[in-house]
N, C-alpha and C. Protein backbone atom coordinates (compact mmCIF):
# COMPACT_ATOMS: atom_id res chain seq x y z
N UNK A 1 0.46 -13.60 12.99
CA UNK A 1 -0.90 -14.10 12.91
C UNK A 1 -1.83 -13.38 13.88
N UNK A 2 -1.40 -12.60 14.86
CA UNK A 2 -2.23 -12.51 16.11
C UNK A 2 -2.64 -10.89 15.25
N UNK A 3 -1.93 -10.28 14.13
CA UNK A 3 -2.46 -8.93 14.06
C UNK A 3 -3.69 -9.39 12.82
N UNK A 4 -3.31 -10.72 12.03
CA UNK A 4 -4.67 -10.56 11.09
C UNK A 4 -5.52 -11.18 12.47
N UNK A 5 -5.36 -12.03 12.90
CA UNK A 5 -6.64 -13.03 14.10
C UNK A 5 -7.46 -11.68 14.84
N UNK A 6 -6.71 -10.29 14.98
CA UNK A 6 -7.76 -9.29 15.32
C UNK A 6 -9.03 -9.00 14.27
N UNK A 7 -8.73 -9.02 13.01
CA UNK A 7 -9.51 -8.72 12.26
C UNK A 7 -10.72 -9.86 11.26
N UNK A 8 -10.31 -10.85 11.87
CA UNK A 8 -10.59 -11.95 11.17
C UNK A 8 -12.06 -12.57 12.41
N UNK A 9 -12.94 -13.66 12.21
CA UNK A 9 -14.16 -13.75 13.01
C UNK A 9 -13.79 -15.01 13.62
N UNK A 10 -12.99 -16.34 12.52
CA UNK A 10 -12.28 -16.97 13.11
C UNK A 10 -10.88 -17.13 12.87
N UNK A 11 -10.63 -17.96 13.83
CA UNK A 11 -8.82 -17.81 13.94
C UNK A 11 -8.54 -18.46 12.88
N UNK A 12 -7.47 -17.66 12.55
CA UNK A 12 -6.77 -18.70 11.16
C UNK A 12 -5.34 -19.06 11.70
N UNK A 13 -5.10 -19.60 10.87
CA UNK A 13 -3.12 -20.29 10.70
C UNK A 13 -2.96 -19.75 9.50
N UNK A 14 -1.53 -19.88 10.07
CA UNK A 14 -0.78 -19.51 8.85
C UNK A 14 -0.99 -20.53 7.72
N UNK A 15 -1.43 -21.56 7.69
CA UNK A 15 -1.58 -21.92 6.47
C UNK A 15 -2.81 -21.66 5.79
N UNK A 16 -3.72 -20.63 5.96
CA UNK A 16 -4.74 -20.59 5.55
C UNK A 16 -5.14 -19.31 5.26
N UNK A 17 -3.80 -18.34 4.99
CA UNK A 17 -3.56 -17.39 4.69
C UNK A 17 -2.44 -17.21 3.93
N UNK A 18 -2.29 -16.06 3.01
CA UNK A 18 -1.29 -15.58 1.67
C UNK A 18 -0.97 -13.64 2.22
N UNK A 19 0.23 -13.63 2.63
CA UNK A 19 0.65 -12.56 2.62
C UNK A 19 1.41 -11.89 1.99
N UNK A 20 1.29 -10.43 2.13
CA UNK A 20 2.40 -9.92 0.91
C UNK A 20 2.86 -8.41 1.33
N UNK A 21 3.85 -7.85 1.53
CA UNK A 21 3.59 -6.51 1.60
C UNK A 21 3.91 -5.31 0.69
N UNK A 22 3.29 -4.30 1.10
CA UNK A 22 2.69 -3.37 -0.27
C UNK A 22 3.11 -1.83 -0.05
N UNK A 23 3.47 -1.47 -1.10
CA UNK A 23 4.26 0.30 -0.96
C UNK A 23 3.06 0.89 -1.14
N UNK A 24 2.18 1.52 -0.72
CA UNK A 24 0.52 2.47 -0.72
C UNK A 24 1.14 3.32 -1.09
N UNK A 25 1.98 4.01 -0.66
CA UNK A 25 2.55 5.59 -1.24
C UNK A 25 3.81 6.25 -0.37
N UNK A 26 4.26 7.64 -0.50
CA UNK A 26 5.41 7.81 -0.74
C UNK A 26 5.37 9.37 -0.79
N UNK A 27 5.95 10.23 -0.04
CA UNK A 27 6.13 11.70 -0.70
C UNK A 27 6.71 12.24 -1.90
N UNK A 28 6.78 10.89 -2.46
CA UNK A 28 7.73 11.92 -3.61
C UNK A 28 5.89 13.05 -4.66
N UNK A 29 6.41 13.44 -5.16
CA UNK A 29 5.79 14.23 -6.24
C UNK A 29 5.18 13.41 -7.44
N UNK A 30 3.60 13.18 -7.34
CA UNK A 30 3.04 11.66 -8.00
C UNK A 30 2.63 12.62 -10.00
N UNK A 31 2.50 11.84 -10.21
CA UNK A 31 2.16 12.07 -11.81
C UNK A 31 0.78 13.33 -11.38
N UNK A 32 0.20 13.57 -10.47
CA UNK A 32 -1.01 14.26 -10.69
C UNK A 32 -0.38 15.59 -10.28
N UNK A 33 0.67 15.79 -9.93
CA UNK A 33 1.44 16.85 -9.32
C UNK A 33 1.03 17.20 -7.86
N UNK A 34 0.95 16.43 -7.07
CA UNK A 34 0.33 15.81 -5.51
C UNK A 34 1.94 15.12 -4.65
N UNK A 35 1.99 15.29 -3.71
CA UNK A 35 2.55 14.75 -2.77
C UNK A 35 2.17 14.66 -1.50
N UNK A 36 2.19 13.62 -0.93
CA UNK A 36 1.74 13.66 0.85
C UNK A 36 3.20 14.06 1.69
N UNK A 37 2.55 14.85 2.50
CA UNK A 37 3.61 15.52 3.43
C UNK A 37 3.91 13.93 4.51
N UNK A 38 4.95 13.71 4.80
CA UNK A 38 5.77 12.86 5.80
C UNK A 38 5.06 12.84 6.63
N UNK A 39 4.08 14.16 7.74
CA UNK A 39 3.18 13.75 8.74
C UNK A 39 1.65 13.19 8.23
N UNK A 40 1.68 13.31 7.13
CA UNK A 40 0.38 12.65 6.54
C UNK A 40 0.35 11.24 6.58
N UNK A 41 1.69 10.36 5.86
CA UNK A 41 1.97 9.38 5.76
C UNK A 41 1.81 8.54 7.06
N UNK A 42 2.34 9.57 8.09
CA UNK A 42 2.31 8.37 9.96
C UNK A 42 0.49 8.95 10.30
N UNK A 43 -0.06 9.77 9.86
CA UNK A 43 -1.68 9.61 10.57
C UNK A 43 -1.93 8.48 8.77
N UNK A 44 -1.83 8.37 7.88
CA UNK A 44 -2.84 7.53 7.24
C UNK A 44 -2.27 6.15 7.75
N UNK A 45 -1.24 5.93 8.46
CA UNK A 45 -0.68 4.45 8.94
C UNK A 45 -1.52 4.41 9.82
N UNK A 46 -2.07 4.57 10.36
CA UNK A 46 -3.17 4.26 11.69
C UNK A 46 -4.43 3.91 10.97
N UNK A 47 -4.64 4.72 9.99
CA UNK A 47 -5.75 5.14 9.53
C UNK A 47 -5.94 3.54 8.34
N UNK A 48 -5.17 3.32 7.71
CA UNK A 48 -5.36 2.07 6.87
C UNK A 48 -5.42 0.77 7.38
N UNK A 49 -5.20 0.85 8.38
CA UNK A 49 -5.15 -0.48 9.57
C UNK A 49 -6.52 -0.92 8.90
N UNK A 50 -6.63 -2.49 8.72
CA UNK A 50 -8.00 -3.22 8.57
C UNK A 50 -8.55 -2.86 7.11
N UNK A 51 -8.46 -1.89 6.70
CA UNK A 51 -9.11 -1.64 5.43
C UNK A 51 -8.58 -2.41 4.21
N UNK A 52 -10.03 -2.84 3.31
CA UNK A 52 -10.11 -3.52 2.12
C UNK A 52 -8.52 -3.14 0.99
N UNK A 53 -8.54 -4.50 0.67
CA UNK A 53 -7.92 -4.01 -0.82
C UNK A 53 -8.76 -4.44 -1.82
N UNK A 54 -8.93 -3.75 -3.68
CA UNK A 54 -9.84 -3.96 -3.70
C UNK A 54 -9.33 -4.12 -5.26
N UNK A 55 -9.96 -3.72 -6.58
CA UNK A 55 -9.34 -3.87 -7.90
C UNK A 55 -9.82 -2.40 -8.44
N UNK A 56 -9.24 -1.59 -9.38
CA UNK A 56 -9.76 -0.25 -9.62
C UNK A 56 -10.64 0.75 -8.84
N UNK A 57 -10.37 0.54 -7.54
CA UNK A 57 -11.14 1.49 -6.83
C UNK A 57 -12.59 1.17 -7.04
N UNK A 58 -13.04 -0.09 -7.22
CA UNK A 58 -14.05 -0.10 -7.59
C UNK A 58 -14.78 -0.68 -6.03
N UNK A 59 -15.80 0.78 -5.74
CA UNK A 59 -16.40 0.06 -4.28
C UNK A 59 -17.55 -0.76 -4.21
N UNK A 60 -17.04 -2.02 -4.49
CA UNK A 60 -18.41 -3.02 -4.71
C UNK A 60 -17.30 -4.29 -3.51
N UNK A 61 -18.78 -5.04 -2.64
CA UNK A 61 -17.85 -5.84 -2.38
C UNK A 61 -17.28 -7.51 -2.85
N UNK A 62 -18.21 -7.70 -4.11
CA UNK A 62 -17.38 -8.12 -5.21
C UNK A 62 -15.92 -8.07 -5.37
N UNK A 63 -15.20 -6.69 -5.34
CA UNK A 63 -13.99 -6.36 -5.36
C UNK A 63 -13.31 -6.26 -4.35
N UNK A 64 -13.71 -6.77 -2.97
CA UNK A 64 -12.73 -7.40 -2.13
C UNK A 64 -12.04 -7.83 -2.35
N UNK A 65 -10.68 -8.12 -2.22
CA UNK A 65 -9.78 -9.27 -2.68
C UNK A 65 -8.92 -9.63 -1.37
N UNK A 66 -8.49 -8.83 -0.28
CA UNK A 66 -7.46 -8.92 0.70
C UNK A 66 -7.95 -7.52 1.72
N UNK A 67 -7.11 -7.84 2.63
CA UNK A 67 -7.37 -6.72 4.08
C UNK A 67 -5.82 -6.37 4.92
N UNK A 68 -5.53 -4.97 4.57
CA UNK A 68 -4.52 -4.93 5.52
C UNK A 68 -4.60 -5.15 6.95
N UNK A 69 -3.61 -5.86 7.87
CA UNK A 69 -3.21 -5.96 8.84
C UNK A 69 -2.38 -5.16 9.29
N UNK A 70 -1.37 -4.76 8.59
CA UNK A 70 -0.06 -4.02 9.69
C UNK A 70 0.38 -3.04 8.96
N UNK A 71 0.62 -1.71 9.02
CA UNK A 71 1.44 -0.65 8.57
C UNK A 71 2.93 -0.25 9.55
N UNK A 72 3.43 0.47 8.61
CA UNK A 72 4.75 1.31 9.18
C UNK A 72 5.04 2.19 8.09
N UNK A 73 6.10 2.94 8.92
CA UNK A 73 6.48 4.28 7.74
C UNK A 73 7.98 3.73 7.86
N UNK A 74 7.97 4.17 6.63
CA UNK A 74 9.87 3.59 6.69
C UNK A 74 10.46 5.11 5.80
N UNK A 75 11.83 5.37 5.87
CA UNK A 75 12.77 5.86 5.18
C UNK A 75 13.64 5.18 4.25
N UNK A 76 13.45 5.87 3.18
CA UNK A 76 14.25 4.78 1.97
C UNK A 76 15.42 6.60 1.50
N UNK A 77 16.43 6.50 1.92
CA UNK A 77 16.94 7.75 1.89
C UNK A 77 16.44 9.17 2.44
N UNK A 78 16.00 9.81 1.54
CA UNK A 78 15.30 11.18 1.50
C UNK A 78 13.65 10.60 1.01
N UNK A 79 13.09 9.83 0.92
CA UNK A 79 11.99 9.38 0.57
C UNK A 79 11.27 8.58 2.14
N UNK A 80 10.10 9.21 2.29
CA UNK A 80 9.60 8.66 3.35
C UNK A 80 8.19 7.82 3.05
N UNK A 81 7.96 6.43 2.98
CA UNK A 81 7.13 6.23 2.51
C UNK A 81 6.06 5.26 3.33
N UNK A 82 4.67 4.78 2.85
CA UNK A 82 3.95 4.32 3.96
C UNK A 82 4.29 2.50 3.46
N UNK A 83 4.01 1.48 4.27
CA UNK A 83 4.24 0.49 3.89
C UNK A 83 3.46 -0.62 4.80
N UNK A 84 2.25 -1.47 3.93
CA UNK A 84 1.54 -2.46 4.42
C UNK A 84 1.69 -3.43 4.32
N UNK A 85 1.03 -4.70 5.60
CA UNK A 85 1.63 -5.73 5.37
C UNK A 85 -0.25 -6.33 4.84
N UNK A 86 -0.56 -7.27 3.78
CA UNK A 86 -1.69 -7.47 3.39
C UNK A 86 -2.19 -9.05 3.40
N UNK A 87 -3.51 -9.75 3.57
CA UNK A 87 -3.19 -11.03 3.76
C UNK A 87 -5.01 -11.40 2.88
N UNK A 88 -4.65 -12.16 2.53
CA UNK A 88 -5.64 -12.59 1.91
C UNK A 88 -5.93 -14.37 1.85
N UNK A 89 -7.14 -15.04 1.86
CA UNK A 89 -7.45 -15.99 2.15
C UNK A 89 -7.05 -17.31 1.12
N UNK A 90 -6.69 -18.20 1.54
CA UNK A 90 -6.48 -19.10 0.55
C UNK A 90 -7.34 -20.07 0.11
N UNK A 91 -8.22 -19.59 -0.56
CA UNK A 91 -8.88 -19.96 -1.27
C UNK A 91 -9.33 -20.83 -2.36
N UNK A 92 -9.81 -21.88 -3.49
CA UNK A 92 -9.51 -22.61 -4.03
C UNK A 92 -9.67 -22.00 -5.41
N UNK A 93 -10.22 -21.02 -5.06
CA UNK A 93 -10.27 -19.84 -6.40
C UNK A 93 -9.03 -18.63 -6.68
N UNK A 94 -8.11 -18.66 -5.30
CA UNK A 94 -7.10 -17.48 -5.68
C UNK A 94 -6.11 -18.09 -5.77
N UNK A 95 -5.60 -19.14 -5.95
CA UNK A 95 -4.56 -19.69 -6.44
C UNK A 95 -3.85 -19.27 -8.28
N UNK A 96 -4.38 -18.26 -8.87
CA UNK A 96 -4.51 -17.47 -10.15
C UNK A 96 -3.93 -16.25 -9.41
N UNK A 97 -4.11 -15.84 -8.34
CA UNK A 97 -4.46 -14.45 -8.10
C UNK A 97 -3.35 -14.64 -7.50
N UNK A 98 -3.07 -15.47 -6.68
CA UNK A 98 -2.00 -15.28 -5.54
C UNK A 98 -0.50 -15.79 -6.94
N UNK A 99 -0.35 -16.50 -7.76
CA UNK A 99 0.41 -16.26 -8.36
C UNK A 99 0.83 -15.05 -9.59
N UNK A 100 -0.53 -14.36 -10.15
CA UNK A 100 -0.33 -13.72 -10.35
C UNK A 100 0.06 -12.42 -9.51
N UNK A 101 -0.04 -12.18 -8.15
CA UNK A 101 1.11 -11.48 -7.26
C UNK A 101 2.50 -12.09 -7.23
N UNK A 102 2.67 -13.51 -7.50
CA UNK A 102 3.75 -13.48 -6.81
C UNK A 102 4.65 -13.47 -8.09
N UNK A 103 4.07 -13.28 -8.87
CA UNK A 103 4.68 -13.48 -10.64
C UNK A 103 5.14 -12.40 -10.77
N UNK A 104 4.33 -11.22 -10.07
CA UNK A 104 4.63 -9.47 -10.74
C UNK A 104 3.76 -9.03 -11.77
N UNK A 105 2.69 -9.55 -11.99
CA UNK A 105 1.94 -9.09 -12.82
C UNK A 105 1.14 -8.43 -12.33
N UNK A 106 0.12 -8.70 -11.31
CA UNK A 106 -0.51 -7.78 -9.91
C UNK A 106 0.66 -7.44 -9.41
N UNK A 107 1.14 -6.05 -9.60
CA UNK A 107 1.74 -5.02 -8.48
C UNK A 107 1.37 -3.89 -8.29
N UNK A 108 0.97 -3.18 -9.26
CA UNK A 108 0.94 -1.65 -8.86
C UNK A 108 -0.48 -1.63 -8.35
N UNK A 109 -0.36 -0.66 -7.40
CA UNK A 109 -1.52 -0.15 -6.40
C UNK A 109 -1.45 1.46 -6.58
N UNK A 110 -3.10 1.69 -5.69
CA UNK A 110 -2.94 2.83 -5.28
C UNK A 110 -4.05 3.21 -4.16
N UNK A 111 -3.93 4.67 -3.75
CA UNK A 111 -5.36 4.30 -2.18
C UNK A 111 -5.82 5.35 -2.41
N UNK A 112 -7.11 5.23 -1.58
CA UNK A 112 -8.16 6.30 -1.54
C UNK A 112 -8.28 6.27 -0.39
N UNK A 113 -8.10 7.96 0.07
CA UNK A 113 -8.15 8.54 1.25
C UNK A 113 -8.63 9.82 1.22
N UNK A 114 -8.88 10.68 2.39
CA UNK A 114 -9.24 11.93 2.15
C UNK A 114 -8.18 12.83 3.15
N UNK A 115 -8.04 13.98 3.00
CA UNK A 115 -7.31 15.20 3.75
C UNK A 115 -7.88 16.38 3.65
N UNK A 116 -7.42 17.14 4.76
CA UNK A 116 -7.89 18.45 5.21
C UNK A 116 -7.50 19.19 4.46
N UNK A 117 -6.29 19.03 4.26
CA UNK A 117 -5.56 20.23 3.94
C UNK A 117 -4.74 19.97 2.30
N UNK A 118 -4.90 20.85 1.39
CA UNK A 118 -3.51 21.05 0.03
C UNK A 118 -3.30 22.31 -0.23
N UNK A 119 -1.63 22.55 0.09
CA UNK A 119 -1.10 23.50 -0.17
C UNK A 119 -0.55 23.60 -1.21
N UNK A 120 -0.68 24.97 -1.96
CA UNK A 120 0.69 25.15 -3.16
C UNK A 120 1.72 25.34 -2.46
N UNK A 121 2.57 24.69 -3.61
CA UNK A 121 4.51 24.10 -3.11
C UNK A 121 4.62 25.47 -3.81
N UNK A 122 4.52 26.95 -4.19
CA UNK A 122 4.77 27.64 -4.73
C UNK A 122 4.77 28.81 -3.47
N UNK A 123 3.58 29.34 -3.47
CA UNK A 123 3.23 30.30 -2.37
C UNK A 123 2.78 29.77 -0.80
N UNK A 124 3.02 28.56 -0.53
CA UNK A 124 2.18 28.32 0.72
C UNK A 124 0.88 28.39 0.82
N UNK A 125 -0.12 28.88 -0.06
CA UNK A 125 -1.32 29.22 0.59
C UNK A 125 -2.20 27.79 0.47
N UNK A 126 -3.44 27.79 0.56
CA UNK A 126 -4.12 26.94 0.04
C UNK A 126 -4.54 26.92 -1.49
N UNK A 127 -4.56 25.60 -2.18
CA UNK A 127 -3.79 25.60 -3.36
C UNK A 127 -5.48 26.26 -4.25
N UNK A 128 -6.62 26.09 -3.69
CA UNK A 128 -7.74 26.52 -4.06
C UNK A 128 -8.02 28.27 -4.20
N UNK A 129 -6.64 28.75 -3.59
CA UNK A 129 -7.10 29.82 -3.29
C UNK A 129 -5.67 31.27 -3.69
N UNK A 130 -5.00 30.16 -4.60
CA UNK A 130 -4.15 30.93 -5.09
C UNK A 130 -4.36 30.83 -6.69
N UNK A 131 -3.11 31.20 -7.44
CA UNK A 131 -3.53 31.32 -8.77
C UNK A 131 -2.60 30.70 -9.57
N UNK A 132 -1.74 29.67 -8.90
CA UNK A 132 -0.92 28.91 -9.57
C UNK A 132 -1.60 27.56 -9.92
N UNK A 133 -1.02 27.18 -10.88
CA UNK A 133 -1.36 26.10 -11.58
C UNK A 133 -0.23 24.74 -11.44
N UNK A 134 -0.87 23.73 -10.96
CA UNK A 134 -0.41 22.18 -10.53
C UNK A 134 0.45 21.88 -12.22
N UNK A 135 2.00 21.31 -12.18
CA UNK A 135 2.50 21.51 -13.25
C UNK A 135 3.09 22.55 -13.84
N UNK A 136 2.38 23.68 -13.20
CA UNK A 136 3.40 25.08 -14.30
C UNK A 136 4.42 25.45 -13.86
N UNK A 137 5.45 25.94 -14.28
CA UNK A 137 6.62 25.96 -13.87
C UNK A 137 6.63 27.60 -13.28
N UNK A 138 7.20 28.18 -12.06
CA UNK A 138 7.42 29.51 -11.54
C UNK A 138 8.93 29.63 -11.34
N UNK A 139 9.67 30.37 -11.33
CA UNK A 139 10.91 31.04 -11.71
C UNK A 139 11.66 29.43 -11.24
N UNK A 140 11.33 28.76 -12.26
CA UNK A 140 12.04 27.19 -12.27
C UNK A 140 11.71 26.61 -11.10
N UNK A 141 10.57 26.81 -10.99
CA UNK A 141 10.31 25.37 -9.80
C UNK A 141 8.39 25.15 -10.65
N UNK A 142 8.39 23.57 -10.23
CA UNK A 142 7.37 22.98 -10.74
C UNK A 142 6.41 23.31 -9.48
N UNK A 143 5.44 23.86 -9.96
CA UNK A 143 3.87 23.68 -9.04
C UNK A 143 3.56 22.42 -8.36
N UNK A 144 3.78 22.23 -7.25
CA UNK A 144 2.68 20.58 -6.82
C UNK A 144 1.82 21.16 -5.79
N UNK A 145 1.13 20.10 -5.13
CA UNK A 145 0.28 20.45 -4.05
C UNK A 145 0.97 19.22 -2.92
N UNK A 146 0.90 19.95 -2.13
CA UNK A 146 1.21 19.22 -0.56
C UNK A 146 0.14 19.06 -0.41
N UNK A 147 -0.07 17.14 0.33
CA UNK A 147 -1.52 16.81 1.07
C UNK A 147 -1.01 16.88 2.19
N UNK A 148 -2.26 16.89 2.92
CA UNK A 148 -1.69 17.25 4.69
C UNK A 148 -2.95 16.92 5.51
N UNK A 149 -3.21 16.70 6.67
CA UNK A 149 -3.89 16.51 7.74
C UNK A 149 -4.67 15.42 7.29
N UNK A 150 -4.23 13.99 7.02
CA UNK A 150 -5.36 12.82 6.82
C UNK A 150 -6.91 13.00 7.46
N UNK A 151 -7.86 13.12 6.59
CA UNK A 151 -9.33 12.37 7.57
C UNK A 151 -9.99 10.99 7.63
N UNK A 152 -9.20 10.51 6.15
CA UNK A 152 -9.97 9.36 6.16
C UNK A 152 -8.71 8.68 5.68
N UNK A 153 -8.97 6.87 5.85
CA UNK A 153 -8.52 6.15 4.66
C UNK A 153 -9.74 4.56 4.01
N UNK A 154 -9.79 4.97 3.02
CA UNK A 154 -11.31 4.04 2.34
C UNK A 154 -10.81 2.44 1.92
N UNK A 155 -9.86 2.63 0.86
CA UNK A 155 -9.19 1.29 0.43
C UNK A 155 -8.09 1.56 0.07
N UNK A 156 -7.33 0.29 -0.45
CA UNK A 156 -5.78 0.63 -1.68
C UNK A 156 -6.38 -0.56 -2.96
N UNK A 157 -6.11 -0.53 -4.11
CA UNK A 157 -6.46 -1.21 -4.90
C UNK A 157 -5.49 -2.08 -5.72
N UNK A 158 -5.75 -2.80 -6.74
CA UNK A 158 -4.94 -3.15 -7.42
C UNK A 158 -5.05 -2.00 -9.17
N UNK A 159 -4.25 -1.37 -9.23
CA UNK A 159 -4.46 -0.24 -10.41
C UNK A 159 -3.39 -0.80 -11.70
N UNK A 160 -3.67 -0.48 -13.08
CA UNK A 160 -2.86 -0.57 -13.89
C UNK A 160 -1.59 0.57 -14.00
N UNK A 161 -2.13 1.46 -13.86
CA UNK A 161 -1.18 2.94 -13.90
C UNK A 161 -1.68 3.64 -12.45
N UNK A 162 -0.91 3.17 -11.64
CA UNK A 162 -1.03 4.10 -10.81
C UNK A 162 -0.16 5.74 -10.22
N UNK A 163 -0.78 6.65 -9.85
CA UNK A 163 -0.70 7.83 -9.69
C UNK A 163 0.68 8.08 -9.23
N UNK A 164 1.14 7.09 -7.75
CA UNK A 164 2.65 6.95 -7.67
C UNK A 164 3.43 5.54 -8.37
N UNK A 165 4.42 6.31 -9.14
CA UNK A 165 4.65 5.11 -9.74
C UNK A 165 5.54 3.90 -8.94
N UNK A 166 6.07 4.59 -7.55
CA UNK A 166 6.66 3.38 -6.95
C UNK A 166 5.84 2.54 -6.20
N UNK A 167 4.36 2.84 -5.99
CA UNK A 167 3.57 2.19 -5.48
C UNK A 167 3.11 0.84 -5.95
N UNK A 168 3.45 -0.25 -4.86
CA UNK A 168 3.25 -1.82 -5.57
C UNK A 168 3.30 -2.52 -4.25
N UNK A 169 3.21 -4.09 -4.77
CA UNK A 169 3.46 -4.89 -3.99
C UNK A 169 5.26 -5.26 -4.44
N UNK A 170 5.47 -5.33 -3.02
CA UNK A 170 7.17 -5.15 -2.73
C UNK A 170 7.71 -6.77 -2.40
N UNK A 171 8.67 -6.93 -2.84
CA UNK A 171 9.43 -8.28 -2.71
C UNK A 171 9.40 -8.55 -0.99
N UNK A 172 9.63 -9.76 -0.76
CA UNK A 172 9.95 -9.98 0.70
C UNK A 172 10.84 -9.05 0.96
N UNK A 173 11.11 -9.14 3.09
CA UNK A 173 12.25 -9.08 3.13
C UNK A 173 13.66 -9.72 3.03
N UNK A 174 14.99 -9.19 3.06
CA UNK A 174 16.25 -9.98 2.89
C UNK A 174 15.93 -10.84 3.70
N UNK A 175 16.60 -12.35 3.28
CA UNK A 175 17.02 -13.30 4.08
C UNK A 175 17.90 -12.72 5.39
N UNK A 176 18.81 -11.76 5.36
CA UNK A 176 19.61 -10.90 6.35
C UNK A 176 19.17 -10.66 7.81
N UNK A 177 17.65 -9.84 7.49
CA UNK A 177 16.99 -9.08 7.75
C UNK A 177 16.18 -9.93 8.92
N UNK A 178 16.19 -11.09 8.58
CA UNK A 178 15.38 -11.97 9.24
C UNK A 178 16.16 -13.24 10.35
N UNK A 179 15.35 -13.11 11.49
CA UNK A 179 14.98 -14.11 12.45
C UNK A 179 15.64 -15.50 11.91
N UNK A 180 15.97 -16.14 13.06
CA UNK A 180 15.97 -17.85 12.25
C UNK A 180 14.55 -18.58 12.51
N UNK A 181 13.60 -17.98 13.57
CA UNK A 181 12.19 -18.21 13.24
C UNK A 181 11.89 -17.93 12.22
N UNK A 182 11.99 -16.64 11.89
CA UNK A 182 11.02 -15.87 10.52
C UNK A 182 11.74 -17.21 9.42
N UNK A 183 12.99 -17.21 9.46
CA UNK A 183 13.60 -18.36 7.96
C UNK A 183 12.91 -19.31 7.89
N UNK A 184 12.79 -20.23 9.02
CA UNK A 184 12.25 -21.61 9.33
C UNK A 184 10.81 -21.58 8.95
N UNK A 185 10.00 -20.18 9.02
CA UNK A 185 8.58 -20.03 8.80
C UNK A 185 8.73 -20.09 7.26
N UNK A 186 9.15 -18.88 6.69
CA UNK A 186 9.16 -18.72 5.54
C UNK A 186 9.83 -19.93 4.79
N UNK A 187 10.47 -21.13 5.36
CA UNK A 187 10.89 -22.37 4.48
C UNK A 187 9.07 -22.80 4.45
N UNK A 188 9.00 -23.19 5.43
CA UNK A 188 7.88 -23.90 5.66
C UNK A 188 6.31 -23.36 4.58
N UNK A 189 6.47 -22.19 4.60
CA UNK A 189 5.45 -21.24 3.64
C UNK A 189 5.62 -21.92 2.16
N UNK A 190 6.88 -22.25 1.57
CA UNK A 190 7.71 -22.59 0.75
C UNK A 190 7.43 -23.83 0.21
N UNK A 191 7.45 -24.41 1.29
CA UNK A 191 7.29 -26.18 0.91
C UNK A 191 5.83 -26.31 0.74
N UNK A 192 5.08 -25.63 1.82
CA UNK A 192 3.65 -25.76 1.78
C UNK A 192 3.28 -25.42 0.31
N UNK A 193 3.57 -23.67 -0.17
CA UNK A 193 3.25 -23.70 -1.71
C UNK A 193 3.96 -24.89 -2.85
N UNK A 194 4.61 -25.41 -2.47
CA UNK A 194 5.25 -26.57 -3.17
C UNK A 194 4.30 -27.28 -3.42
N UNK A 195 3.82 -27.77 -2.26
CA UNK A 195 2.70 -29.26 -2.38
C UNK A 195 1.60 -28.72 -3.17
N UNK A 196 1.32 -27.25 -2.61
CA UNK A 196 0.18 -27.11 -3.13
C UNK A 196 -0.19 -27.11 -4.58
N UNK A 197 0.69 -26.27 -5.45
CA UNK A 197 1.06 -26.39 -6.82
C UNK A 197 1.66 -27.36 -7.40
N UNK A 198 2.40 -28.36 -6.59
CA UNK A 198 2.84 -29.56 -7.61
C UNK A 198 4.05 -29.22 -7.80
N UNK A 199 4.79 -28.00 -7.41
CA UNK A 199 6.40 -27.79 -7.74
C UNK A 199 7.38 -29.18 -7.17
């Protein structure tokens, strides 16, 4: 609570908040033939701190919906990816919204950011300034572009098709994984949505 209560004007409780956390992106090689380099991923984790989530990239603030609080970079094998924690208000109007997250129907995301730098995965150079093409294949290797040197990060959204396809809102963590605080909280989160819905 104390990392949304930074961003928030007044203090909230946990009961007066809906959290969830969210895969923004990932180095692998996205449908646009784009990948963020691994040091991109730890400067846009700084960089997404506080910023909107929103619905199709659409910058109106109408399309507010939630605000990240907390990032980290995690390793999922050979995949290095960025990962937010997101919280949004409980409201008497998002009770639709917050189940449609928790249903799986709201999952896929995606973000808007900017970088310095894209290289071709072919020749190294800058990808503007060579003559390969994103997608074409060179003595069997596929063209992508490396992103690199974050400058900005704007929002993450809620998208239908988004660009990485592992990008979403992600299940809790394991029961394992967790605290016998964190359990006792997360019962309590539990019962609270109970009452609230009538389960």
């Amino acid at each position: 609570m104390a990392a949304i209560n930074r961003l928030s004007r007044k203090e909230l409780t946990a009961e007066e908040v809906y959290t969830f956390p969210v895969r923004l992106c990932d180095d692998i090689v996205d449908r646009d033939n784009e990948k963020f380099h691994p040091d991109t991923l730890k400067e846009l984790a700084t960089l997404f701190l506080g910023k909107p989530f929103l619905f199709d990239h659409i910058w109106a603030a109408s399309k507010q919906t939630a605000r990240i609080y907390a990032t980290r970079v995690e390793t999922e094998g050979s995949v290095t990816c960025l990962i937010s924690d997101v919280y949004m208000l409980r409201l008497s109007g998002n009770e639709d919204l917050i189940a449609m997250i928790d249903g799986g129907i709201l999952k896929e995301v995606s973000v808007g950011c900017a970088v310095g730098k894209a290289t071709c995965s072919i020749c190294g150079k800058a990808f503007w300034e060579c003559d390969h093409r994103r997608g074409g294949v060179y003595e069997g290797k596929t063209c992508h572009v490396i992103l690199s040197e974050a400058k900005d990060a704007y929002e993450a959204s809620f998208v239908a098709v988004p660009a990485q396809p592992a990008a979403g809102v992600q299940k809790s963590a394991e029961m394992s994984n967790m605290s016998i605080n964190d359990v006792e909280a997360a019962k309590a989160r539990l019962a609270i949505e109970k009452l609230r819905f009538g389960g």
